[in-house]
C-alpha atoms as a PDB file:
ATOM      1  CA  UNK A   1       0.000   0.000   0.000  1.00  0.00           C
ATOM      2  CA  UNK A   2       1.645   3.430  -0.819  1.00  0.00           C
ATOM      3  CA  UNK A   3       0.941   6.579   1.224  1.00  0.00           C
ATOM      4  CA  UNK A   4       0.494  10.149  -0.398  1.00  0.00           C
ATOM      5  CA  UNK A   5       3.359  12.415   1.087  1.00  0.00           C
ATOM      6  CA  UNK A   6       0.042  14.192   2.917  1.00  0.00           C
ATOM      7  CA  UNK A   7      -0.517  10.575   4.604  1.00  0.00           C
ATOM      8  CA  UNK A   8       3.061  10.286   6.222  1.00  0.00           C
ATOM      9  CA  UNK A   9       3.014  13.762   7.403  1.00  0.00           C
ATOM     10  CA  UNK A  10      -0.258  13.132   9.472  1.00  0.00           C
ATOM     11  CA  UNK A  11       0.683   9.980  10.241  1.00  0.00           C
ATOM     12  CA  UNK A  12       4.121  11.312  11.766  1.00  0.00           C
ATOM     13  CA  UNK A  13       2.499  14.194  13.304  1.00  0.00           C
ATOM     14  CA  UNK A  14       0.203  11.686  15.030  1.00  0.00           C
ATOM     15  CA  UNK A  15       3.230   9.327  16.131  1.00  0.00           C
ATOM     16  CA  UNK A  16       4.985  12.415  17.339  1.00  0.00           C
ATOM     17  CA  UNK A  17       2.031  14.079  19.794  1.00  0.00           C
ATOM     18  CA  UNK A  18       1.268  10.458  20.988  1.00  0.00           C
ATOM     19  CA  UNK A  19       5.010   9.975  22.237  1.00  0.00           C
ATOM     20  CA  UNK A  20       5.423  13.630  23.692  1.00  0.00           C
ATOM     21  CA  UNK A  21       1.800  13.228  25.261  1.00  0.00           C
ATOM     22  CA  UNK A  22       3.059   9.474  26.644  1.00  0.00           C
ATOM     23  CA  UNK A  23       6.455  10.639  27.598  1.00  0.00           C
ATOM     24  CA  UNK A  24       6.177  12.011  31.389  1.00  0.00           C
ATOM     25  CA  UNK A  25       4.190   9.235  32.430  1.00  0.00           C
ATOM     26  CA  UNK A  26       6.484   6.623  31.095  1.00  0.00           C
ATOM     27  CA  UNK A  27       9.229   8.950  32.826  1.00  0.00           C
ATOM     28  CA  UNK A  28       7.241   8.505  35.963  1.00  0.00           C
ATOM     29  CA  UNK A  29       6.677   5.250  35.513  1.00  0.00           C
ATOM     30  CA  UNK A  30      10.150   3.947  35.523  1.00  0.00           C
ATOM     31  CA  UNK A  31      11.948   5.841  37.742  1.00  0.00           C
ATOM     32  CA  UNK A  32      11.685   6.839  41.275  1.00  0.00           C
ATOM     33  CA  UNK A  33      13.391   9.381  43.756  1.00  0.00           C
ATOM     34  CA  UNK A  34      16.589   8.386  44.758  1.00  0.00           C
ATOM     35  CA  UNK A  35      15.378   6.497  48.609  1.00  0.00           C
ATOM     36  CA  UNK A  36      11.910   6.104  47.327  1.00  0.00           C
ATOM     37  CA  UNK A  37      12.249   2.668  45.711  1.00  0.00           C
ATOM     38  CA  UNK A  38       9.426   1.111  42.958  1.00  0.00           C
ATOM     39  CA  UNK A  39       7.947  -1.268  43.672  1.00  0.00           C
ATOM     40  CA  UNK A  40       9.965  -3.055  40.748  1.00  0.00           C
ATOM     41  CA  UNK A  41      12.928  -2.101  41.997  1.00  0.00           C
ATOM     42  CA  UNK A  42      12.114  -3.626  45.439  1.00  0.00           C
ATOM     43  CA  UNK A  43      10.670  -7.158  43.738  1.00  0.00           C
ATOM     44  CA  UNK A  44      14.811  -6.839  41.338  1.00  0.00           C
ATOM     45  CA  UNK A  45      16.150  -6.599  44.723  1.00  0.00           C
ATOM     46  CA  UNK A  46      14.437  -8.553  47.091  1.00  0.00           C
ATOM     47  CA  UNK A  47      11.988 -10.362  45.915  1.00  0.00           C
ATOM     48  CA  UNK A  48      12.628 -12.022  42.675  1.00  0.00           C
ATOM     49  CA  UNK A  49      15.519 -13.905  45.123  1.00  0.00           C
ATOM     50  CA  UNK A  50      12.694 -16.302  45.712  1.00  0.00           C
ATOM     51  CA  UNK A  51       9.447 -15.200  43.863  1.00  0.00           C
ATOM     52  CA  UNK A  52      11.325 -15.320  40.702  1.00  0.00           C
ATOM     53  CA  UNK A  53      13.321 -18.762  40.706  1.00  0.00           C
ATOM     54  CA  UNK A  54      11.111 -21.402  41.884  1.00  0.00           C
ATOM     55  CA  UNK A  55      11.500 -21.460  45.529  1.00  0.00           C
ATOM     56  CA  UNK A  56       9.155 -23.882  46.877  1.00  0.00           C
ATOM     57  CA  UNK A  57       5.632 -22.473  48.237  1.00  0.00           C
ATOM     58  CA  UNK A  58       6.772 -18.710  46.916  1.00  0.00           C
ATOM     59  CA  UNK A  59       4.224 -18.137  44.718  1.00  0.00           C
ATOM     60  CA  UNK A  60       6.118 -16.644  41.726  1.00  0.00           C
ATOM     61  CA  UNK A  61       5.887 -13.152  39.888  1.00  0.00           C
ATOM     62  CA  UNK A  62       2.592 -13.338  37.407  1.00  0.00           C
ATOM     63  CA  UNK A  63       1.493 -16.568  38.709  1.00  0.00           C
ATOM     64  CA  UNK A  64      -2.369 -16.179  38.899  1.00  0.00           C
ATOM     65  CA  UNK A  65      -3.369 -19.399  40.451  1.00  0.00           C
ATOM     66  CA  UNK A  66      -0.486 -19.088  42.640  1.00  0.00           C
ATOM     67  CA  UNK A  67      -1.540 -15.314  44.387  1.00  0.00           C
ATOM     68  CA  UNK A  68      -5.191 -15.813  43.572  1.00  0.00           C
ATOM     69  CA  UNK A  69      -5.526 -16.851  47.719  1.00  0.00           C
ATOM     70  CA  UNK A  70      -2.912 -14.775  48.872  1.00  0.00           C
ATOM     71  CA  UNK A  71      -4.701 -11.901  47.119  1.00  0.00           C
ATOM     72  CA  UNK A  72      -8.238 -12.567  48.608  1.00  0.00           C
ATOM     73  CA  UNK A  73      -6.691 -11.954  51.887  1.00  0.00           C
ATOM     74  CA  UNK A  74      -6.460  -8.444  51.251  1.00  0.00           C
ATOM     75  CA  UNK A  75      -3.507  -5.854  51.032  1.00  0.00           C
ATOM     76  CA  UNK A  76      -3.086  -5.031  54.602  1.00  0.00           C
ATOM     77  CA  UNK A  77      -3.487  -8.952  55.918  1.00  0.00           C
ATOM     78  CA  UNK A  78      -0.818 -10.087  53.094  1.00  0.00           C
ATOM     79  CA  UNK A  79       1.444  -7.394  53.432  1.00  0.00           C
ATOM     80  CA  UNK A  80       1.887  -7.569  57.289  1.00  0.00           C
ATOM     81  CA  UNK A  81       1.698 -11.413  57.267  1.00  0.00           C
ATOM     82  CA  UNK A  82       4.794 -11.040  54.669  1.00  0.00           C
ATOM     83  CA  UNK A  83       6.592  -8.399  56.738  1.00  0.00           C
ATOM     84  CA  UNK A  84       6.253 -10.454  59.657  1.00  0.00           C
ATOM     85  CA  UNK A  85       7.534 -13.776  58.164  1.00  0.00           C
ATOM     86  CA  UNK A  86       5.324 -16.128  57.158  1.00  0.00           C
ATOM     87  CA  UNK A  87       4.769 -19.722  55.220  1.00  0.00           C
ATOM     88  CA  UNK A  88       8.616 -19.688  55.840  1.00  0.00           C
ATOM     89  CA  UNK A  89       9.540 -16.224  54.201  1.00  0.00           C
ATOM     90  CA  UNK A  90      11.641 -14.655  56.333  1.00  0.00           C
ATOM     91  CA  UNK A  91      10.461 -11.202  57.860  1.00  0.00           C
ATOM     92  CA  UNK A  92      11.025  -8.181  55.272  1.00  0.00           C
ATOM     93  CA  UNK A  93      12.008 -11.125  52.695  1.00  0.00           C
ATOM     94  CA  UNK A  94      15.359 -10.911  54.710  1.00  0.00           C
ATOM     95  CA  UNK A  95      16.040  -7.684  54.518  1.00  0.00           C
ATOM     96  CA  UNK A  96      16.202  -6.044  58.138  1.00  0.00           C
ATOM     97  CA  UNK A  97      16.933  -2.410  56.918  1.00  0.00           C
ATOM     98  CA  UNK A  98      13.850  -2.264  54.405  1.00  0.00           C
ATOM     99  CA  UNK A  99      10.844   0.165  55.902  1.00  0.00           C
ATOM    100  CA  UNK A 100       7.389  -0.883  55.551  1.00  0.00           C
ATOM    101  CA  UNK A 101       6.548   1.611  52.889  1.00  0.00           C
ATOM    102  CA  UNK A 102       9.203   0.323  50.680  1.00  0.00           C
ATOM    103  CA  UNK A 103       8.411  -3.146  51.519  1.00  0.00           C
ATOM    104  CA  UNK A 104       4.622  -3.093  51.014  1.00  0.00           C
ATOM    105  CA  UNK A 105       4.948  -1.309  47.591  1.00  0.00           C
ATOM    106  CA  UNK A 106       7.136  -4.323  46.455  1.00  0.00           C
ATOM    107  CA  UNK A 107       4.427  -6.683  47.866  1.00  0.00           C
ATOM    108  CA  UNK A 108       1.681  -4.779  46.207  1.00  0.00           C
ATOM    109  CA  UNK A 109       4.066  -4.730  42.503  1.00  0.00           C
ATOM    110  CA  UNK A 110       4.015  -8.794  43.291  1.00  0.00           C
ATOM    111  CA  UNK A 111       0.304  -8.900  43.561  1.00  0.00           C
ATOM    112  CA  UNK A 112      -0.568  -6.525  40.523  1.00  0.00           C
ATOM    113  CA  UNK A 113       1.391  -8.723  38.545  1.00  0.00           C
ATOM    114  CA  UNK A 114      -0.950 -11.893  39.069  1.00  0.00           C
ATOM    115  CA  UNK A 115      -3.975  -9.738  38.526  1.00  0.00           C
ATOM    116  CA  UNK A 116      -4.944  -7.627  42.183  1.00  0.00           C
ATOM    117  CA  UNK A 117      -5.417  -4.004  41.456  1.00  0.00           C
ATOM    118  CA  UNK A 118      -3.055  -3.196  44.118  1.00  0.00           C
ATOM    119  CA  UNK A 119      -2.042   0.434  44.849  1.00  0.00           C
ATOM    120  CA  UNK A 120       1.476   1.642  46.864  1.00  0.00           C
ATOM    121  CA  UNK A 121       0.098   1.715  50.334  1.00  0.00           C
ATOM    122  CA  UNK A 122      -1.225   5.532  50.876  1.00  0.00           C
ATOM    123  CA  UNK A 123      -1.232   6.908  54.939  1.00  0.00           C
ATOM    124  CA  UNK A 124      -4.078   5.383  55.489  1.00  0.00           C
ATOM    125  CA  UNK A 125      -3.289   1.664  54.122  1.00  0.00           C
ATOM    126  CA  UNK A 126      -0.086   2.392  55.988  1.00  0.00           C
ATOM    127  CA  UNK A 127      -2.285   2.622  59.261  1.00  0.00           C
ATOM    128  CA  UNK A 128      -4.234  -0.630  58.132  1.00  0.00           C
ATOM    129  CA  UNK A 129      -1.196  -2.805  57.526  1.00  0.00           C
ATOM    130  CA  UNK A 130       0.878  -1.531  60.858  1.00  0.00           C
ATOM    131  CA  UNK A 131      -2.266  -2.467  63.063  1.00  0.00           C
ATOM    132  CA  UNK A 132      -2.311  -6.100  61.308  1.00  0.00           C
ATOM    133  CA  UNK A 133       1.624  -6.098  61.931  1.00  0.00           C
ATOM    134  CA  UNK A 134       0.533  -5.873  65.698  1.00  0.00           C
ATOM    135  CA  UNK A 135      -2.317  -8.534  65.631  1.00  0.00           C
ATOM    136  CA  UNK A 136      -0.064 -11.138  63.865  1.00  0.00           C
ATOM    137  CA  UNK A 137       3.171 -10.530  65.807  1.00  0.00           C
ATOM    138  CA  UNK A 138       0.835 -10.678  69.277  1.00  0.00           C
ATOM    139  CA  UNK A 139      -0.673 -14.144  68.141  1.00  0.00           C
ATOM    140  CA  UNK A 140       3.462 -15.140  67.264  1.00  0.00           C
ATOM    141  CA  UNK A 141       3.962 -14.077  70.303  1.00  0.00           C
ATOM    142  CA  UNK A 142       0.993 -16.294  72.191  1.00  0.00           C
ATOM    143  CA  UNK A 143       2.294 -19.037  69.563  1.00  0.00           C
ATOM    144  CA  UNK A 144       5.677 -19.006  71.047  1.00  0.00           C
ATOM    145  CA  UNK A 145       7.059 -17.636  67.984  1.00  0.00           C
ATOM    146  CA  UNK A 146       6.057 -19.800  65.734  1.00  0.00           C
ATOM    147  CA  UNK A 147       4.620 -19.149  61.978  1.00  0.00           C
ATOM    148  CA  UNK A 148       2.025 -20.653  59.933  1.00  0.00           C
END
């Protein structure tokens, strides 16, 4: 099929205010503040060390059937069962220094990828998750320290 010289122009016009309109948010999208890890960047560093390569009972990154219970629990109930250790993850997926912020958004990236329409925890998620942290790590506690 040939195009008229008229035809490529529009169509190039068209390409070019569709990539300048696109360009901030894929900008955004891909990078973060230095300190104010993705939640990408949080799964590349800490995550994928087990949700990525098979580790037994981790359900892996995209894996529908595998999240699909782990999602119905709900963000704040998954994300402070995680940060607590659970189903023999380690608290903060091993990684002491990580703060709960940082930590849930990489939980929340996990989930979105097998389908939850997850959001980086806001203040008031923040609030939901920390009182969960609290609940689980009191019934630890009563448990002896023992995890699911």
């Amino acid at each position: 099929m040939r195009f008229t010289t008229t035809a490529h122009r529009l169509a190039a016009r068209a390409v070019q205010a569709l990539v300048t309109s696109l360009a901030p948010a894929i900008a955004a999208a891909d990078t973060a503040p230095a300190g104010d890890p993705t939640g990408a960047q949080v799964y590349k560093e800490v995550c994928a060390a087990c949700h990525g390569r098979g580790v037994p009972r981790a359900p892996q990154l995209g894996n529908r059937r595998q999240w699909a219970p782990l999602i119905r629990e709900g963000q704040a109930t998954l994300t402070a069962h995680a940060w607590v250790g659970v189903r023999g993850m380690p608290p903060r997926g091993g990684r002491a220094d990580l703060p709960l912020e940082t930590f849930a958004g990489g939980v929340a990236y996990m989930a979105r990828s097998a389908g939850a329409r997850w959001q980086s925890p806001d203040p008031a998620l923040l609030k939901r998750i920390e009182a969960e942290v609290r609940k689980r790590e009191a019934r630890l506690k009563a448990r002896g320290g023992k995890a699911d």
